[in-house]
Protein backbone atom coordinates (compact mmCIF):
# COMPACT_ATOMS: atom_id res chain seq x y z
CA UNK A 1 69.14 143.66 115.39
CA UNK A 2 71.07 139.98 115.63
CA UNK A 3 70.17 138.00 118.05
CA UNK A 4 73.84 137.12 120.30
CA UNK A 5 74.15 135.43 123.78
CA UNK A 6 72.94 137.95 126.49
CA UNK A 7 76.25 139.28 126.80
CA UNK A 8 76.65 140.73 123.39
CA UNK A 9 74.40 143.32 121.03
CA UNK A 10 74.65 144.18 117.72
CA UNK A 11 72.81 146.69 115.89
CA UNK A 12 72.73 148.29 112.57
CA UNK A 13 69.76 150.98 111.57
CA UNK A 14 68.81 151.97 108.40
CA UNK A 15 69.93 155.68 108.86
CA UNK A 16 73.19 155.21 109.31
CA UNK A 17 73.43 154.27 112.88
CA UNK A 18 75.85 151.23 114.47
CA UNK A 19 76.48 149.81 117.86
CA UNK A 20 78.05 146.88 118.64
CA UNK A 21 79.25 146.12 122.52
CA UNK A 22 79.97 143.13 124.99
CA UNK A 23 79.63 142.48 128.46
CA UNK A 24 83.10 140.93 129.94
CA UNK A 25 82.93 138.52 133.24
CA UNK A 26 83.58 141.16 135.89
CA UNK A 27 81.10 143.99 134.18
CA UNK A 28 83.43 145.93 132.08
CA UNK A 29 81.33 146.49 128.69
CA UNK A 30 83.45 147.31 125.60
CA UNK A 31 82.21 148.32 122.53
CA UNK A 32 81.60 150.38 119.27
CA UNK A 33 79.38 152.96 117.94
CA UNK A 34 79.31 154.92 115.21
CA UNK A 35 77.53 156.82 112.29
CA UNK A 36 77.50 158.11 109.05
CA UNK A 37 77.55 161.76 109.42
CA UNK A 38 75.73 164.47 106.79
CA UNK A 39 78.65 165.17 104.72
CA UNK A 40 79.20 161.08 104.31
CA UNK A 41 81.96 160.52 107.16
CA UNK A 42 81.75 156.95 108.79
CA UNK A 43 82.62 157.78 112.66
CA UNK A 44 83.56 154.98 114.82
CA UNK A 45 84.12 155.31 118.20
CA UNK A 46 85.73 152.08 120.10
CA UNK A 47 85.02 152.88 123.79
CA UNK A 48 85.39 150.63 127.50
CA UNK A 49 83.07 151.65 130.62
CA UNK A 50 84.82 149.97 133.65
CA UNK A 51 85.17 150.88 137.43
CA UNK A 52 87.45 153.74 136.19
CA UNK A 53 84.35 155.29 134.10
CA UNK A 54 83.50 155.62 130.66
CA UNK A 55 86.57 156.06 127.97
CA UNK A 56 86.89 157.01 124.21
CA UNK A 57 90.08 154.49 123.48
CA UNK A 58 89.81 154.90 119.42
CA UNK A 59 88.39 156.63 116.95
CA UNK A 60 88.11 156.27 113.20
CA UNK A 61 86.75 159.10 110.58
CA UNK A 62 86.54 157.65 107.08
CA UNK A 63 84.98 159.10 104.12
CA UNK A 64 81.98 156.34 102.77
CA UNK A 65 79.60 158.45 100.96
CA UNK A 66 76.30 159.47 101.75
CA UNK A 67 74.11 156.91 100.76
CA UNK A 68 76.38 153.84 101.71
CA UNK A 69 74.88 151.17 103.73
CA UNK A 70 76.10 151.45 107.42
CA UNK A 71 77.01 147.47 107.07
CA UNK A 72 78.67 148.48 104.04
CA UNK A 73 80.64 151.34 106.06
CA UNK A 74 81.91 149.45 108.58
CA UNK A 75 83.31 147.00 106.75
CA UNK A 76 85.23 149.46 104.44
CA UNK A 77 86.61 151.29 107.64
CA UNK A 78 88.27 147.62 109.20
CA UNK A 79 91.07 148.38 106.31
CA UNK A 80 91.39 151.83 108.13
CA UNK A 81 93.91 153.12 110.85
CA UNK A 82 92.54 154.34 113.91
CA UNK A 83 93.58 157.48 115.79
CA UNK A 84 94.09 157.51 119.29
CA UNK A 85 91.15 158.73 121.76
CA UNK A 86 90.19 160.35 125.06
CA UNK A 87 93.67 159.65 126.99
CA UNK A 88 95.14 157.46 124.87
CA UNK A 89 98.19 157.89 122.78
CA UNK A 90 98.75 156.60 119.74
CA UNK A 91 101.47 153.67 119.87
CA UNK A 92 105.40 153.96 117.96
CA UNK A 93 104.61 151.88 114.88
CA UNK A 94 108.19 151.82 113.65
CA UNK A 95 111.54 153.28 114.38
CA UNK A 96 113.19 155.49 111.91
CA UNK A 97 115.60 153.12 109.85
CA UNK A 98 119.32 154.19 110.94
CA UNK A 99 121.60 154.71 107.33
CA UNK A 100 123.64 151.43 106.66
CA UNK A 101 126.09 150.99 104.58
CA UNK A 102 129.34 149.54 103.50
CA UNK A 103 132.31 151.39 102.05
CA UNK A 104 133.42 150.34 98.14
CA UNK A 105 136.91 150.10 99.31
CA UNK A 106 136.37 148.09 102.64
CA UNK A 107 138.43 145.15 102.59
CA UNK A 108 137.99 142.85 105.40
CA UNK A 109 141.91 141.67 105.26
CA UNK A 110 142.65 144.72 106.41
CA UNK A 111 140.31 145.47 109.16
């Protein structure tokens, strides 16, 4: 357990458990927990409880092994995506690149 101003915990457990959540100015907490499930899955679970309840807003599943430290874990799963969660959707990274190109016989003295 790490000792943080009163507004912030952190806490790792030896059997694969992880929690780590702060409390803003006007009492929304935000925060992440996760574990390392039987078959060796990290789950991470990025949540907010606010005046509009308790919400899910990403999730992570990655594949660490079964005897990986949770510290360990978590730190592998930072270079990991996340996938959307309880009423969320997942954002537009990119847009489809349109085809571009320039004709072998263009000549601009004629256009």
């Amino acid at each position: 357990l790490a000792v943080l101003p009163a507004d912030r915990l952190v806490l790792e457990v030896p059997l694969g458990q992880y929690r780590k959540e702060k409390r803003l100015e006007d009492g929304t907490v935000v925060g992440t927990y996760g574990w390392v499930d039987p078959n060796g899955y990290l789950r991470l679970r990025d949540y907010i409880a606010d005046s509009k309840g308790y919400r899910i807003v990403r999730t992570k599943k990655v594949l660490v092994g079964v005897d990986t430290p949770i510290s360990n874990a978590v730190s592998a799963a930072k270079k990991v995506p996340s996938q959307g969660g309880v009423g969320v959707q997942n954002a537009k990274i990119y847009e489809k690149p349109k085809p571009s190109y320039v004709s072998s016989t263009y000549r601009p003295e004629l256009a």
